[in-house]
PDBML (XML) file of the C-alpha atoms, coordinates in Angstrom:
<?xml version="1.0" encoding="UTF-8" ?>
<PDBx:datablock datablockName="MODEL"
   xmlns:PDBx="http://pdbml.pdb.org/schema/pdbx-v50.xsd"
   xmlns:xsi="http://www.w3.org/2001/XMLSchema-instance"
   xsi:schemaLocation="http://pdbml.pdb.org/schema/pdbx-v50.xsd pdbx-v50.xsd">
   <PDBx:atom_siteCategory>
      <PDBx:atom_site id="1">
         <PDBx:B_iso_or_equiv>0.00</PDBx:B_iso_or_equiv>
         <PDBx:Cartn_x>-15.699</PDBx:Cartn_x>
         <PDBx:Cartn_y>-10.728</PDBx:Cartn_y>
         <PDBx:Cartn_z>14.921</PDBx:Cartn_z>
         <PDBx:auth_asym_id>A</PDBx:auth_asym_id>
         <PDBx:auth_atom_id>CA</PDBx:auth_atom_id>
         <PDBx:auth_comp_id>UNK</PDBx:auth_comp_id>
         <PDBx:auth_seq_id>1</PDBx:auth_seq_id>
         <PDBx:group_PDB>ATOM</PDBx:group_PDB>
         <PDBx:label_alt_id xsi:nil="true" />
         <PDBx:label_asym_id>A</PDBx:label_asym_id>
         <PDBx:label_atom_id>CA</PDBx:label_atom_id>
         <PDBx:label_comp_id>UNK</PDBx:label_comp_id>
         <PDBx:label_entity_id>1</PDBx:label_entity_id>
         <PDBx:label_seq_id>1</PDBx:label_seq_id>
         <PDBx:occupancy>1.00</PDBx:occupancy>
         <PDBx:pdbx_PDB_model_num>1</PDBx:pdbx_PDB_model_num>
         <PDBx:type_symbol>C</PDBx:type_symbol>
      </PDBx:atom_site>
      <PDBx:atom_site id="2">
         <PDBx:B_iso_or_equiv>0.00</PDBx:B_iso_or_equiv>
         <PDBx:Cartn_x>-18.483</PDBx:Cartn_x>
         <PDBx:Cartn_y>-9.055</PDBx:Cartn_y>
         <PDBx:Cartn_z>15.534</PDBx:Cartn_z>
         <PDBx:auth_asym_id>A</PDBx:auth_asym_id>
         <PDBx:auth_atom_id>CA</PDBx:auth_atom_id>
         <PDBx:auth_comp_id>UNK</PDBx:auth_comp_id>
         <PDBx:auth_seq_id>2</PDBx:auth_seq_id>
         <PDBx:group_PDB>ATOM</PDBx:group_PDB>
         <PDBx:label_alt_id xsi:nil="true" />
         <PDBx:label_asym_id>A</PDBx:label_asym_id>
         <PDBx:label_atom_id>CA</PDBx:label_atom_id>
         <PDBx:label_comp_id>UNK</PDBx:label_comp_id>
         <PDBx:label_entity_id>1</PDBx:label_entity_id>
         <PDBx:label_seq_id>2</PDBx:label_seq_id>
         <PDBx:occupancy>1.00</PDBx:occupancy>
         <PDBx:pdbx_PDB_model_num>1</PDBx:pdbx_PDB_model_num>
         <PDBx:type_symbol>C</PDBx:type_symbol>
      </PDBx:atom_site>
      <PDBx:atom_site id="3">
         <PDBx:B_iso_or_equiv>0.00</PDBx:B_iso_or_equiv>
         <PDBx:Cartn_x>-17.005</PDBx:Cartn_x>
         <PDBx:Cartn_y>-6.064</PDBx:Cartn_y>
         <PDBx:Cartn_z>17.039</PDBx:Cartn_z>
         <PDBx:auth_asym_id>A</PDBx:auth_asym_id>
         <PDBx:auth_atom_id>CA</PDBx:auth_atom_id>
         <PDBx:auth_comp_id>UNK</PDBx:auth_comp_id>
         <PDBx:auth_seq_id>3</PDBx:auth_seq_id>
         <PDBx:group_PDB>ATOM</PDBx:group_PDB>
         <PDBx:label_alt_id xsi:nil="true" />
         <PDBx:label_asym_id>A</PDBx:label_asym_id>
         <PDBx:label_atom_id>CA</PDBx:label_atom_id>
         <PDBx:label_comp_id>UNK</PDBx:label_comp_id>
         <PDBx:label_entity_id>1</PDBx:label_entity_id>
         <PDBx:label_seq_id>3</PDBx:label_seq_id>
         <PDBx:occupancy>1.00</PDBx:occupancy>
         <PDBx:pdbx_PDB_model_num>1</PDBx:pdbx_PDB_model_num>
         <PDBx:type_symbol>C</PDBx:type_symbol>
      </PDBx:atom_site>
      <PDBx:atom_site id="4">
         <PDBx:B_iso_or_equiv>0.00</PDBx:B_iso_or_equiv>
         <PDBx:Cartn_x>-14.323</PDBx:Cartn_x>
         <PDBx:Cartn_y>-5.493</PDBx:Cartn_y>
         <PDBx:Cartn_z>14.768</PDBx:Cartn_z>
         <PDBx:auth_asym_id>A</PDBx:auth_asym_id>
         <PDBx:auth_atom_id>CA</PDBx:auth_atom_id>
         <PDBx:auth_comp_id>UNK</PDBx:auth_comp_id>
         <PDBx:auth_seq_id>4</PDBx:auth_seq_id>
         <PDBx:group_PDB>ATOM</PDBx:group_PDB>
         <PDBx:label_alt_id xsi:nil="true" />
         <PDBx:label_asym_id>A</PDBx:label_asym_id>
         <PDBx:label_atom_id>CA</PDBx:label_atom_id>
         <PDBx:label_comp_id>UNK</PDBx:label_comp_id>
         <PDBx:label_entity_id>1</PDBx:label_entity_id>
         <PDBx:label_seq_id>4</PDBx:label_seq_id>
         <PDBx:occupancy>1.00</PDBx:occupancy>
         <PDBx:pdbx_PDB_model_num>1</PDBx:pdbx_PDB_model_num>
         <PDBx:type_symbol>C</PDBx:type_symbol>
      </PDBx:atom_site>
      <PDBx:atom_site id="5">
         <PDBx:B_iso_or_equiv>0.00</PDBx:B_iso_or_equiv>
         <PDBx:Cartn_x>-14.199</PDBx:Cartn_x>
         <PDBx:Cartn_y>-3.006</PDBx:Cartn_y>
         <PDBx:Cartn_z>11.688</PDBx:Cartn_z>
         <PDBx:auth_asym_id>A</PDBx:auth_asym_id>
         <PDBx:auth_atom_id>CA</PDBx:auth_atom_id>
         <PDBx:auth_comp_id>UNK</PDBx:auth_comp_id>
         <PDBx:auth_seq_id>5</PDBx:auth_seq_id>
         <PDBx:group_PDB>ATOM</PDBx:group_PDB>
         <PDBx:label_alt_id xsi:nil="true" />
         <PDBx:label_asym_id>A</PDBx:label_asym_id>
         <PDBx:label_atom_id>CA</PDBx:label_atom_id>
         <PDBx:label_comp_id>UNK</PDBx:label_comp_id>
         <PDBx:label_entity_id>1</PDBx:label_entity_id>
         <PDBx:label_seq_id>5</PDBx:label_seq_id>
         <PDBx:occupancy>1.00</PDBx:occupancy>
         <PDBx:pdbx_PDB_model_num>1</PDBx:pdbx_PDB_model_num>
         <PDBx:type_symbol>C</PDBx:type_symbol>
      </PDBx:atom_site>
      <PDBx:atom_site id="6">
         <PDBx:B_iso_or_equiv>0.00</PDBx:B_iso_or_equiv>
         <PDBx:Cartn_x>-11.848</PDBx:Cartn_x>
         <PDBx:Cartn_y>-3.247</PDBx:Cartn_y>
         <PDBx:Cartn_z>9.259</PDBx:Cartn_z>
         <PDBx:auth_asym_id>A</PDBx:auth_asym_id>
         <PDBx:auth_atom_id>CA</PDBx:auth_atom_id>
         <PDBx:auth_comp_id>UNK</PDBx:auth_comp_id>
         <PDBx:auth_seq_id>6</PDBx:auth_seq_id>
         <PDBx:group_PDB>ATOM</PDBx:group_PDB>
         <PDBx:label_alt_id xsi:nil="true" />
         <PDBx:label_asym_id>A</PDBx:label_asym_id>
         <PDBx:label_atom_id>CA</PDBx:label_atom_id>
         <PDBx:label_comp_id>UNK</PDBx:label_comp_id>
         <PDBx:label_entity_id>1</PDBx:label_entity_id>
         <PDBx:label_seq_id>6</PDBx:label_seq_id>
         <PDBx:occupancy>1.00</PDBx:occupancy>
         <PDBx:pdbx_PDB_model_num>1</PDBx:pdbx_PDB_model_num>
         <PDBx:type_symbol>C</PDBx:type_symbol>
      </PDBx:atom_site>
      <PDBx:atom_site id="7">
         <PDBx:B_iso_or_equiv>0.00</PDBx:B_iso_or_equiv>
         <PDBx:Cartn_x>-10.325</PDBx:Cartn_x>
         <PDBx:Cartn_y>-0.234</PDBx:Cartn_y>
         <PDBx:Cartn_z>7.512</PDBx:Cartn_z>
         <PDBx:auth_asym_id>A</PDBx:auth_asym_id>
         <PDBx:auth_atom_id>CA</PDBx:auth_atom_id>
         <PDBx:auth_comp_id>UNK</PDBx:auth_comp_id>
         <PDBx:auth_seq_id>7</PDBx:auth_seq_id>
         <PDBx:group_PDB>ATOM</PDBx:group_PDB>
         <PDBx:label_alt_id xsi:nil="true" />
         <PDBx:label_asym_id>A</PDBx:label_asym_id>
         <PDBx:label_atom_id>CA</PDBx:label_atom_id>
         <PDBx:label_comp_id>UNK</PDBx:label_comp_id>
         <PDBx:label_entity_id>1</PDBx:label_entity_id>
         <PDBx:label_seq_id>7</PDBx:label_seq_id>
         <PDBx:occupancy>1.00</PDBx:occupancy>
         <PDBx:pdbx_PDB_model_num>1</PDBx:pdbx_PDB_model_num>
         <PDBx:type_symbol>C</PDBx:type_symbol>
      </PDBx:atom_site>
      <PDBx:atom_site id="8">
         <PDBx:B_iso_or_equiv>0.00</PDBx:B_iso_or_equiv>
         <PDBx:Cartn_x>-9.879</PDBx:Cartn_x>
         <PDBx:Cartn_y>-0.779</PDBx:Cartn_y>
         <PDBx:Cartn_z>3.605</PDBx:Cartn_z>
         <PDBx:auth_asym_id>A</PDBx:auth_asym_id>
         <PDBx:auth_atom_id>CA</PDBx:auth_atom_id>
         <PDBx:auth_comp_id>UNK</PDBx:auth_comp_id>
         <PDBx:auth_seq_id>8</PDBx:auth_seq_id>
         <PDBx:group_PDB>ATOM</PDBx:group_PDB>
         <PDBx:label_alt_id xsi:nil="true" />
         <PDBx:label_asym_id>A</PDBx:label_asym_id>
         <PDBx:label_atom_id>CA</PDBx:label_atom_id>
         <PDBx:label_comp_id>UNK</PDBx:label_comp_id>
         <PDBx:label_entity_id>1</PDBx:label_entity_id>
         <PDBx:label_seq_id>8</PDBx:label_seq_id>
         <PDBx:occupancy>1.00</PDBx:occupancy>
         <PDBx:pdbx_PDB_model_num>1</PDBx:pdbx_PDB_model_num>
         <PDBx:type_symbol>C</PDBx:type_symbol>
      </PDBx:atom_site>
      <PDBx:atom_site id="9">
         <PDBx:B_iso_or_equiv>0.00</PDBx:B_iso_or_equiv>
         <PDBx:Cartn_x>-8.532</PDBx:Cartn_x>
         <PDBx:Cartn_y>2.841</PDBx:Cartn_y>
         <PDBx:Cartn_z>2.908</PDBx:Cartn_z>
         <PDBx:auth_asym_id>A</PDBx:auth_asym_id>
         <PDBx:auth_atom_id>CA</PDBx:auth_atom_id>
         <PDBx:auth_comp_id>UNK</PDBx:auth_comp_id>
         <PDBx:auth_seq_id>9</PDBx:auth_seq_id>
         <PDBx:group_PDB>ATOM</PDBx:group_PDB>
         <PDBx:label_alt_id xsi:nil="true" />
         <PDBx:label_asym_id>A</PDBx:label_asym_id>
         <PDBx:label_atom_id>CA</PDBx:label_atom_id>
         <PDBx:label_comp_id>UNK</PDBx:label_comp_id>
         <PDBx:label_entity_id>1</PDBx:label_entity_id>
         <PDBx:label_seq_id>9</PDBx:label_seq_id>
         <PDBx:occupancy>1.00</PDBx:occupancy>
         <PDBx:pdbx_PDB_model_num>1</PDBx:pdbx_PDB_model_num>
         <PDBx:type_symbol>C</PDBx:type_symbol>
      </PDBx:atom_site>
      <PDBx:atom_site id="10">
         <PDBx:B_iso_or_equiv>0.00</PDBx:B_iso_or_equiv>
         <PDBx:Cartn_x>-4.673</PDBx:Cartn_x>
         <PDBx:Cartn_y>2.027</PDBx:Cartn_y>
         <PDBx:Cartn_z>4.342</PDBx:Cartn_z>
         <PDBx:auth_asym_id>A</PDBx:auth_asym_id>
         <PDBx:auth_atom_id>CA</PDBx:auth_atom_id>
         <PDBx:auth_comp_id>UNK</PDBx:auth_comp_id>
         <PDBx:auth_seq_id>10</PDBx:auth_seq_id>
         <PDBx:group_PDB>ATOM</PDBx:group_PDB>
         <PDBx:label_alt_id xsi:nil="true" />
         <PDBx:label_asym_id>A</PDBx:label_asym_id>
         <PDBx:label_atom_id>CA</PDBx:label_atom_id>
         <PDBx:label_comp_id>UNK</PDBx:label_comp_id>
         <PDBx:label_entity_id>1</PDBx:label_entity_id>
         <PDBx:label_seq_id>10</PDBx:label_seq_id>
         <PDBx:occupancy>1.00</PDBx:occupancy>
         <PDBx:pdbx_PDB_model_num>1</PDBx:pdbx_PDB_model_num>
         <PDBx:type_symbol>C</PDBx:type_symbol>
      </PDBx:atom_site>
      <PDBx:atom_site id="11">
         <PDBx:B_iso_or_equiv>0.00</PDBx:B_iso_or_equiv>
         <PDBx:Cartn_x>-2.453</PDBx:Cartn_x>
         <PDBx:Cartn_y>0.243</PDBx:Cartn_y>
         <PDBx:Cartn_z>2.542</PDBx:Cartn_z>
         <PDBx:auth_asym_id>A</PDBx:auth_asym_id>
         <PDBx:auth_atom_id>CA</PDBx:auth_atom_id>
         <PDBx:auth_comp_id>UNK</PDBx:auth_comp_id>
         <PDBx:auth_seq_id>11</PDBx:auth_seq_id>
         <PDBx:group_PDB>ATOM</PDBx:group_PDB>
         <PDBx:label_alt_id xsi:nil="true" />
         <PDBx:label_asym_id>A</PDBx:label_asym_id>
         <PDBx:label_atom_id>CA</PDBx:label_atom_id>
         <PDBx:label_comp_id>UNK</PDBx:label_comp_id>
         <PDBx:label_entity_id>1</PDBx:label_entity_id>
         <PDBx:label_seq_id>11</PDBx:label_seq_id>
         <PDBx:occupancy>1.00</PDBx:occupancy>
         <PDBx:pdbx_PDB_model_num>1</PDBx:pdbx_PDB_model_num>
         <PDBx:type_symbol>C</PDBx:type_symbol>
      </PDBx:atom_site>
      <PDBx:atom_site id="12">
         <PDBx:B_iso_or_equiv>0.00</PDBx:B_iso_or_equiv>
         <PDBx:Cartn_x>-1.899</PDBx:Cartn_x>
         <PDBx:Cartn_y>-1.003</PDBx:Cartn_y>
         <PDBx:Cartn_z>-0.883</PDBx:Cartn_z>
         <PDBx:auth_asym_id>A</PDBx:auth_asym_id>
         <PDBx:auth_atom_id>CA</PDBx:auth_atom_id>
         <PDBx:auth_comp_id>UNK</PDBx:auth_comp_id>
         <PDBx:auth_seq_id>12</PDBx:auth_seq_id>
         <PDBx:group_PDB>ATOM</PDBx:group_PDB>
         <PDBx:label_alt_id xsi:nil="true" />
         <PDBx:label_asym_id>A</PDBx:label_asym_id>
         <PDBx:label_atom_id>CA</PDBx:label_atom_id>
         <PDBx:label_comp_id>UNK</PDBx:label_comp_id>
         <PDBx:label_entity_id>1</PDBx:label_entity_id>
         <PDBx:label_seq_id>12</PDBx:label_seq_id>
         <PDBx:occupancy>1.00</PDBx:occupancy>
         <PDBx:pdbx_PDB_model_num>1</PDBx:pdbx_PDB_model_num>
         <PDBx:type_symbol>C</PDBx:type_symbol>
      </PDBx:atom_site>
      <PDBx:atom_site id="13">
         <PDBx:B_iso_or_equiv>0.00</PDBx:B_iso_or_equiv>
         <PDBx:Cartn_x>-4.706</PDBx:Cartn_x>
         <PDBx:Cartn_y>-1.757</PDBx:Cartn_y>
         <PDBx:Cartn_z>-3.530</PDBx:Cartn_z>
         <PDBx:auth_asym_id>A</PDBx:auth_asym_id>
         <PDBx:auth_atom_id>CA</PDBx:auth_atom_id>
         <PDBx:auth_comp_id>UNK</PDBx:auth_comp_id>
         <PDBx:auth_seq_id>13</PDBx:auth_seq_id>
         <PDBx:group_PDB>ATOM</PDBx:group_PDB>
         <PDBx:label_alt_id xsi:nil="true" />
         <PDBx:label_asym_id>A</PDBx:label_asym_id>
         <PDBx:label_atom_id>CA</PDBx:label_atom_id>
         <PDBx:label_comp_id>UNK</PDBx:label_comp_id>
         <PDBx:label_entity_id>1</PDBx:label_entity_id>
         <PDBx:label_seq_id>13</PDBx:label_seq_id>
         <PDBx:occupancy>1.00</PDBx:occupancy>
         <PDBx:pdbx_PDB_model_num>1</PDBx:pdbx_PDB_model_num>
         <PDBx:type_symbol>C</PDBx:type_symbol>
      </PDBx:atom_site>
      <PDBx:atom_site id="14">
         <PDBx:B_iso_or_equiv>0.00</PDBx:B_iso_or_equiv>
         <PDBx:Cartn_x>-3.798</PDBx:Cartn_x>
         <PDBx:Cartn_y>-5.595</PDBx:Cartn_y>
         <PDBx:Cartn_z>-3.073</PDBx:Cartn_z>
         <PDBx:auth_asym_id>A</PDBx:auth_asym_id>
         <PDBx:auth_atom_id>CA</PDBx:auth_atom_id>
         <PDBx:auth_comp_id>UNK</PDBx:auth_comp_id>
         <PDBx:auth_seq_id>14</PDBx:auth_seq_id>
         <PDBx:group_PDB>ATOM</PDBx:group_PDB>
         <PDBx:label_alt_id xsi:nil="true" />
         <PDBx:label_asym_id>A</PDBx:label_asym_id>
         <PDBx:label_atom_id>CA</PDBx:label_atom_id>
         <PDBx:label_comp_id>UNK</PDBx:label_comp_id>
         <PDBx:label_entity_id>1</PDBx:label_entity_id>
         <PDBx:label_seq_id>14</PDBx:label_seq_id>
         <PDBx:occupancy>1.00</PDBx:occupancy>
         <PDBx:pdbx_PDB_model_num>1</PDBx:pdbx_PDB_model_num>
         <PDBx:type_symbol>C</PDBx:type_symbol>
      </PDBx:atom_site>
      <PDBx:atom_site id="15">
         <PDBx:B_iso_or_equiv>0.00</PDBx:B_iso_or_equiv>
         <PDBx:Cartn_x>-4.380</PDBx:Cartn_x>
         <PDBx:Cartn_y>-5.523</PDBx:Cartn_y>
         <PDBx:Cartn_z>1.092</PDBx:Cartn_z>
         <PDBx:auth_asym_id>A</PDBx:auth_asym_id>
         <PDBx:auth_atom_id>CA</PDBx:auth_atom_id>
         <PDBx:auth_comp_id>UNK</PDBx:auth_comp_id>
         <PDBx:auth_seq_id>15</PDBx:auth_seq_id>
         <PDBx:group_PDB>ATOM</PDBx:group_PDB>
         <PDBx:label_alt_id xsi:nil="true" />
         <PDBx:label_asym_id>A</PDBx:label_asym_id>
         <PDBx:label_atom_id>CA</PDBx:label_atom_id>
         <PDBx:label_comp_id>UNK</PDBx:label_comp_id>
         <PDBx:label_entity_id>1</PDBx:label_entity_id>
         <PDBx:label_seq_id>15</PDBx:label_seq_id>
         <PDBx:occupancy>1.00</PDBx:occupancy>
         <PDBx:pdbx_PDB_model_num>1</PDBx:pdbx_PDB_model_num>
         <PDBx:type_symbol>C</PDBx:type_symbol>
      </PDBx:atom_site>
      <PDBx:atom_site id="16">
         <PDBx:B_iso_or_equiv>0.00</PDBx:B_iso_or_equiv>
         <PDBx:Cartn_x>-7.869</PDBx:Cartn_x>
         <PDBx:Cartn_y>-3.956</PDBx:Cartn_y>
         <PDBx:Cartn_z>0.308</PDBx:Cartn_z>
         <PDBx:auth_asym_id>A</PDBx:auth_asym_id>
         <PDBx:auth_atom_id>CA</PDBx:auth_atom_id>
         <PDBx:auth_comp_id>UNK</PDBx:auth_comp_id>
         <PDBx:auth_seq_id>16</PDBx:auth_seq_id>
         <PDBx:group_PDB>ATOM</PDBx:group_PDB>
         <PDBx:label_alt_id xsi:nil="true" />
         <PDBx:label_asym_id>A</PDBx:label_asym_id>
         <PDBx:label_atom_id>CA</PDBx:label_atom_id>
         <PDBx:label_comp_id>UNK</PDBx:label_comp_id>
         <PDBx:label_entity_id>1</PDBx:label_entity_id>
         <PDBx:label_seq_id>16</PDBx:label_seq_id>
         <PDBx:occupancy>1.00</PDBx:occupancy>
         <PDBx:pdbx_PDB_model_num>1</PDBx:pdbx_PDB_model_num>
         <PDBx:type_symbol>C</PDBx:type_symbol>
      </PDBx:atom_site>
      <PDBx:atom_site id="17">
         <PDBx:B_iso_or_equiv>0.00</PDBx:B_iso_or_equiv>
         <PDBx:Cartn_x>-9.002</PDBx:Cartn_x>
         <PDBx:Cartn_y>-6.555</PDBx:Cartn_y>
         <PDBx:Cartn_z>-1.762</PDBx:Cartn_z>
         <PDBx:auth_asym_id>A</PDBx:auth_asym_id>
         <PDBx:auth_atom_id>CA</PDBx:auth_atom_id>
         <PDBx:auth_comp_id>UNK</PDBx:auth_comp_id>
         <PDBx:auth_seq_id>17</PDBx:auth_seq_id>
         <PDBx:group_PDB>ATOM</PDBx:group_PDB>
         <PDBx:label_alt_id xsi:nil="true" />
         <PDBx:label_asym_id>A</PDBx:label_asym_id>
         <PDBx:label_atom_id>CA</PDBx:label_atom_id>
         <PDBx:label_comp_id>UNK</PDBx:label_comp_id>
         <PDBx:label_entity_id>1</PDBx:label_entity_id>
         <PDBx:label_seq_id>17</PDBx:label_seq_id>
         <PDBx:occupancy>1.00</PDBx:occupancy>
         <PDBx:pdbx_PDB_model_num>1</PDBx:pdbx_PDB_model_num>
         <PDBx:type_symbol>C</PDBx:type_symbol>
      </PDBx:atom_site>
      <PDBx:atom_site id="18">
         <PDBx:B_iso_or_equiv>0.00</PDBx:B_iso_or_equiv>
         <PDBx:Cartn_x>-7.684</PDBx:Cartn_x>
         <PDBx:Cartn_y>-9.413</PDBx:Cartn_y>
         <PDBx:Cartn_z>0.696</PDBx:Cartn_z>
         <PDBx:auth_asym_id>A</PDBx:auth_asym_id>
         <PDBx:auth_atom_id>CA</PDBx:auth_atom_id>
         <PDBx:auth_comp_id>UNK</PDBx:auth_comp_id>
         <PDBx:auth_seq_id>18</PDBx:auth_seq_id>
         <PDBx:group_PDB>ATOM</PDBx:group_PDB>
         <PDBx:label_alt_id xsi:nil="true" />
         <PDBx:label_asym_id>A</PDBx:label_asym_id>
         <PDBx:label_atom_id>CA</PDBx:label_atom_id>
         <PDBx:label_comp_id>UNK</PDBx:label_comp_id>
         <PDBx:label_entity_id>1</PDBx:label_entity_id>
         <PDBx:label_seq_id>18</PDBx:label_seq_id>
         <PDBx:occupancy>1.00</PDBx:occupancy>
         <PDBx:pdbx_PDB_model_num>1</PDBx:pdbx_PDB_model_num>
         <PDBx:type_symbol>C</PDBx:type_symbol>
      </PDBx:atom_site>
      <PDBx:atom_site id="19">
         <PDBx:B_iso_or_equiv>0.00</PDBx:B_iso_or_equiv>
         <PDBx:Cartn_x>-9.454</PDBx:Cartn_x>
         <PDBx:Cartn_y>-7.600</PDBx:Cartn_y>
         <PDBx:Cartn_z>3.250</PDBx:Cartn_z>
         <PDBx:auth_asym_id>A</PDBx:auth_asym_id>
         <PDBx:auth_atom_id>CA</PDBx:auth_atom_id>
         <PDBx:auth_comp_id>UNK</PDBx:auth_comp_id>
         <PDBx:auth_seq_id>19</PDBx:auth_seq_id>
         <PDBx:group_PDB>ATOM</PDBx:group_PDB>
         <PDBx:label_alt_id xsi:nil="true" />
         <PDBx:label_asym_id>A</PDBx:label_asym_id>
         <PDBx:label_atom_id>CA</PDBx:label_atom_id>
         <PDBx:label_comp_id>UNK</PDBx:label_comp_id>
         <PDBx:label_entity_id>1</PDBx:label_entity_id>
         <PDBx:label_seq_id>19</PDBx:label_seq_id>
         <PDBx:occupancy>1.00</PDBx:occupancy>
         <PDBx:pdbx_PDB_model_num>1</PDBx:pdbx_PDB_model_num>
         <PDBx:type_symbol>C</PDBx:type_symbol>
      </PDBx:atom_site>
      <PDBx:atom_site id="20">
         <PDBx:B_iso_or_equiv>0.00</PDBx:B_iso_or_equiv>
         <PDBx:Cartn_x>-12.919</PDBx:Cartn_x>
         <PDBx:Cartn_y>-7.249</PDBx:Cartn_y>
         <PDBx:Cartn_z>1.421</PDBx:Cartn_z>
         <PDBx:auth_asym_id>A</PDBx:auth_asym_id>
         <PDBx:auth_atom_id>CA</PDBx:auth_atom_id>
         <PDBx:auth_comp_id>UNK</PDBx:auth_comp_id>
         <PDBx:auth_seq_id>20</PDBx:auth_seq_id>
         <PDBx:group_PDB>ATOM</PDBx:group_PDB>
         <PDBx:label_alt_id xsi:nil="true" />
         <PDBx:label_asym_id>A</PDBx:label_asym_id>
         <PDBx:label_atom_id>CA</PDBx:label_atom_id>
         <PDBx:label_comp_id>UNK</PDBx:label_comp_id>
         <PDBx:label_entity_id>1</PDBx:label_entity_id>
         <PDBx:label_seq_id>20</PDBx:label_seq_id>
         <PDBx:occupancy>1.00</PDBx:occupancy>
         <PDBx:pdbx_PDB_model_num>1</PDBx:pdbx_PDB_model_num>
         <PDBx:type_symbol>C</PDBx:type_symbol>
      </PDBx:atom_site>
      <PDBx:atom_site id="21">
         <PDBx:B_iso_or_equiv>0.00</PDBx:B_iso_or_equiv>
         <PDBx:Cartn_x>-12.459</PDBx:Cartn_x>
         <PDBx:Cartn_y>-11.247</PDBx:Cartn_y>
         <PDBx:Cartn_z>0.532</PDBx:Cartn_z>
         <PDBx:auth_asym_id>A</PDBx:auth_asym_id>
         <PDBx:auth_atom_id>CA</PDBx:auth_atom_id>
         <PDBx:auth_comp_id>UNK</PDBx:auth_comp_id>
         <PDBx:auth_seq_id>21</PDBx:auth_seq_id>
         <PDBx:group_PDB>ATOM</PDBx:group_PDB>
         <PDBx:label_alt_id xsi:nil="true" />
         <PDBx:label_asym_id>A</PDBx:label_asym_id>
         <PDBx:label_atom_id>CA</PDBx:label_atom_id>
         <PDBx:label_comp_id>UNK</PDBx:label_comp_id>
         <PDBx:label_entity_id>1</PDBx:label_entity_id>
         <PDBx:label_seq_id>21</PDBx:label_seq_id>
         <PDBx:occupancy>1.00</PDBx:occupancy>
         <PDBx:pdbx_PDB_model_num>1</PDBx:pdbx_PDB_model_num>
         <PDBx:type_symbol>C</PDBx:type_symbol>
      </PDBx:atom_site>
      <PDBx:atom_site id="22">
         <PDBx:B_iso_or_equiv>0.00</PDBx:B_iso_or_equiv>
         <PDBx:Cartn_x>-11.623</PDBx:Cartn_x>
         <PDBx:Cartn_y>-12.363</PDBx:Cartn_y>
         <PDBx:Cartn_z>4.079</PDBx:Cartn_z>
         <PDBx:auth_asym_id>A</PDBx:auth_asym_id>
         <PDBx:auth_atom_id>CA</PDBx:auth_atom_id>
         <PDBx:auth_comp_id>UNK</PDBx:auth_comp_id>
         <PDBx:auth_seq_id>22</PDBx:auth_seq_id>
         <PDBx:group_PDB>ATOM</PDBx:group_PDB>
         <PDBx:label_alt_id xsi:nil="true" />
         <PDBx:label_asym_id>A</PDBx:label_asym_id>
         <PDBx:label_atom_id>CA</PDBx:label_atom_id>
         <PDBx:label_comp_id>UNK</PDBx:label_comp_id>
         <PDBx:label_entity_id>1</PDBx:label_entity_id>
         <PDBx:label_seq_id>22</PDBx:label_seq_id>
         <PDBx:occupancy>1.00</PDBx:occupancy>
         <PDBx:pdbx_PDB_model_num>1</PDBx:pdbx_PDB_model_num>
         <PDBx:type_symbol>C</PDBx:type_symbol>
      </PDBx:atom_site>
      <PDBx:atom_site id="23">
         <PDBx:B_iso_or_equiv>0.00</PDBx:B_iso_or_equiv>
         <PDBx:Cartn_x>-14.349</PDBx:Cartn_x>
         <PDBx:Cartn_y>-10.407</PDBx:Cartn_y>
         <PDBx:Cartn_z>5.390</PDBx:Cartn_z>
         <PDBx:auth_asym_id>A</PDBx:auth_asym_id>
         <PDBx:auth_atom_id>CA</PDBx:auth_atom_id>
         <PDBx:auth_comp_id>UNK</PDBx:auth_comp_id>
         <PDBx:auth_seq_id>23</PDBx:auth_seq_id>
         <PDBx:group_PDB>ATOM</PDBx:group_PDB>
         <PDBx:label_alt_id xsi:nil="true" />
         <PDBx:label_asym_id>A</PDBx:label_asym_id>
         <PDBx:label_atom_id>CA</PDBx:label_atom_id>
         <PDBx:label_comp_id>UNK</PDBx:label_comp_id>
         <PDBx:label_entity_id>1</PDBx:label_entity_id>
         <PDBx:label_seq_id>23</PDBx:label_seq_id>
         <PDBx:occupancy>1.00</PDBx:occupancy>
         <PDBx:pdbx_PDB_model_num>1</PDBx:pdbx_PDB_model_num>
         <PDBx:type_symbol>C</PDBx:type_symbol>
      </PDBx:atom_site>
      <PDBx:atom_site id="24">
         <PDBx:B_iso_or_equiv>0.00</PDBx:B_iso_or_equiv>
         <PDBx:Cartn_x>-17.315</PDBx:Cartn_x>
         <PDBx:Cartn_y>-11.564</PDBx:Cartn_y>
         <PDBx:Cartn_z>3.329</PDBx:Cartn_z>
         <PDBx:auth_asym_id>A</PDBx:auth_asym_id>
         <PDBx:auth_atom_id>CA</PDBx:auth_atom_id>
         <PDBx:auth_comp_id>UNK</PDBx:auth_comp_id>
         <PDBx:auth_seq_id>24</PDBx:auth_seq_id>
         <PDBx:group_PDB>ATOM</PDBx:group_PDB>
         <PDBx:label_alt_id xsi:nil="true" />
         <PDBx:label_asym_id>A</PDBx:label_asym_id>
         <PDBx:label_atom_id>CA</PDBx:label_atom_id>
         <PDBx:label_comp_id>UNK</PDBx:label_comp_id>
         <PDBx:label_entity_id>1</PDBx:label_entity_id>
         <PDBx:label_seq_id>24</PDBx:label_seq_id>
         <PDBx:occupancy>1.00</PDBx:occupancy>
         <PDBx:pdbx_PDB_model_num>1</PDBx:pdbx_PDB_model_num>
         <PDBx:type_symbol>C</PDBx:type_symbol>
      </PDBx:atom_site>
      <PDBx:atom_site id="25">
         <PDBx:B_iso_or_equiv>0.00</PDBx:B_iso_or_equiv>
         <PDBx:Cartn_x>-15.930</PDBx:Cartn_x>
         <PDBx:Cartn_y>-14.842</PDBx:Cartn_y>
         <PDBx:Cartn_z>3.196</PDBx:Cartn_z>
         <PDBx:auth_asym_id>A</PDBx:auth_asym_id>
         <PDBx:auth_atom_id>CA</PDBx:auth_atom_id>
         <PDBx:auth_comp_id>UNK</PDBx:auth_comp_id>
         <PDBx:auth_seq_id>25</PDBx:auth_seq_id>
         <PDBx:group_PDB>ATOM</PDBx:group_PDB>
         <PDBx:label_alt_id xsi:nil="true" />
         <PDBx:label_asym_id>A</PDBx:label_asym_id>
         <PDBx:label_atom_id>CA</PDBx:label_atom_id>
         <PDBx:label_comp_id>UNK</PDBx:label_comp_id>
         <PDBx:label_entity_id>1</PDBx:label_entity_id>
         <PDBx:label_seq_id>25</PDBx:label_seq_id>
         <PDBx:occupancy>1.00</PDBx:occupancy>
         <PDBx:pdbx_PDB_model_num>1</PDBx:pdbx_PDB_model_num>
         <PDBx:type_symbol>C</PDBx:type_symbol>
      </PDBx:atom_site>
   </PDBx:atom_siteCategory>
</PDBx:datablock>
């Protein structure tokens, strides 16, 4: 995944915080 970015800014409050978990983890 090392060419991928995730955006954190779309979505709901919850789908940021999966996304910030799934992508340090």
């Amino acid at each position: 995944t090392d060419q991928l970015t995730i955006h954190l800014s779309p979505g709901t409050p919850a789908m940021a915080a999966v996304w910030i978990i799934l992508a340090r983890t």
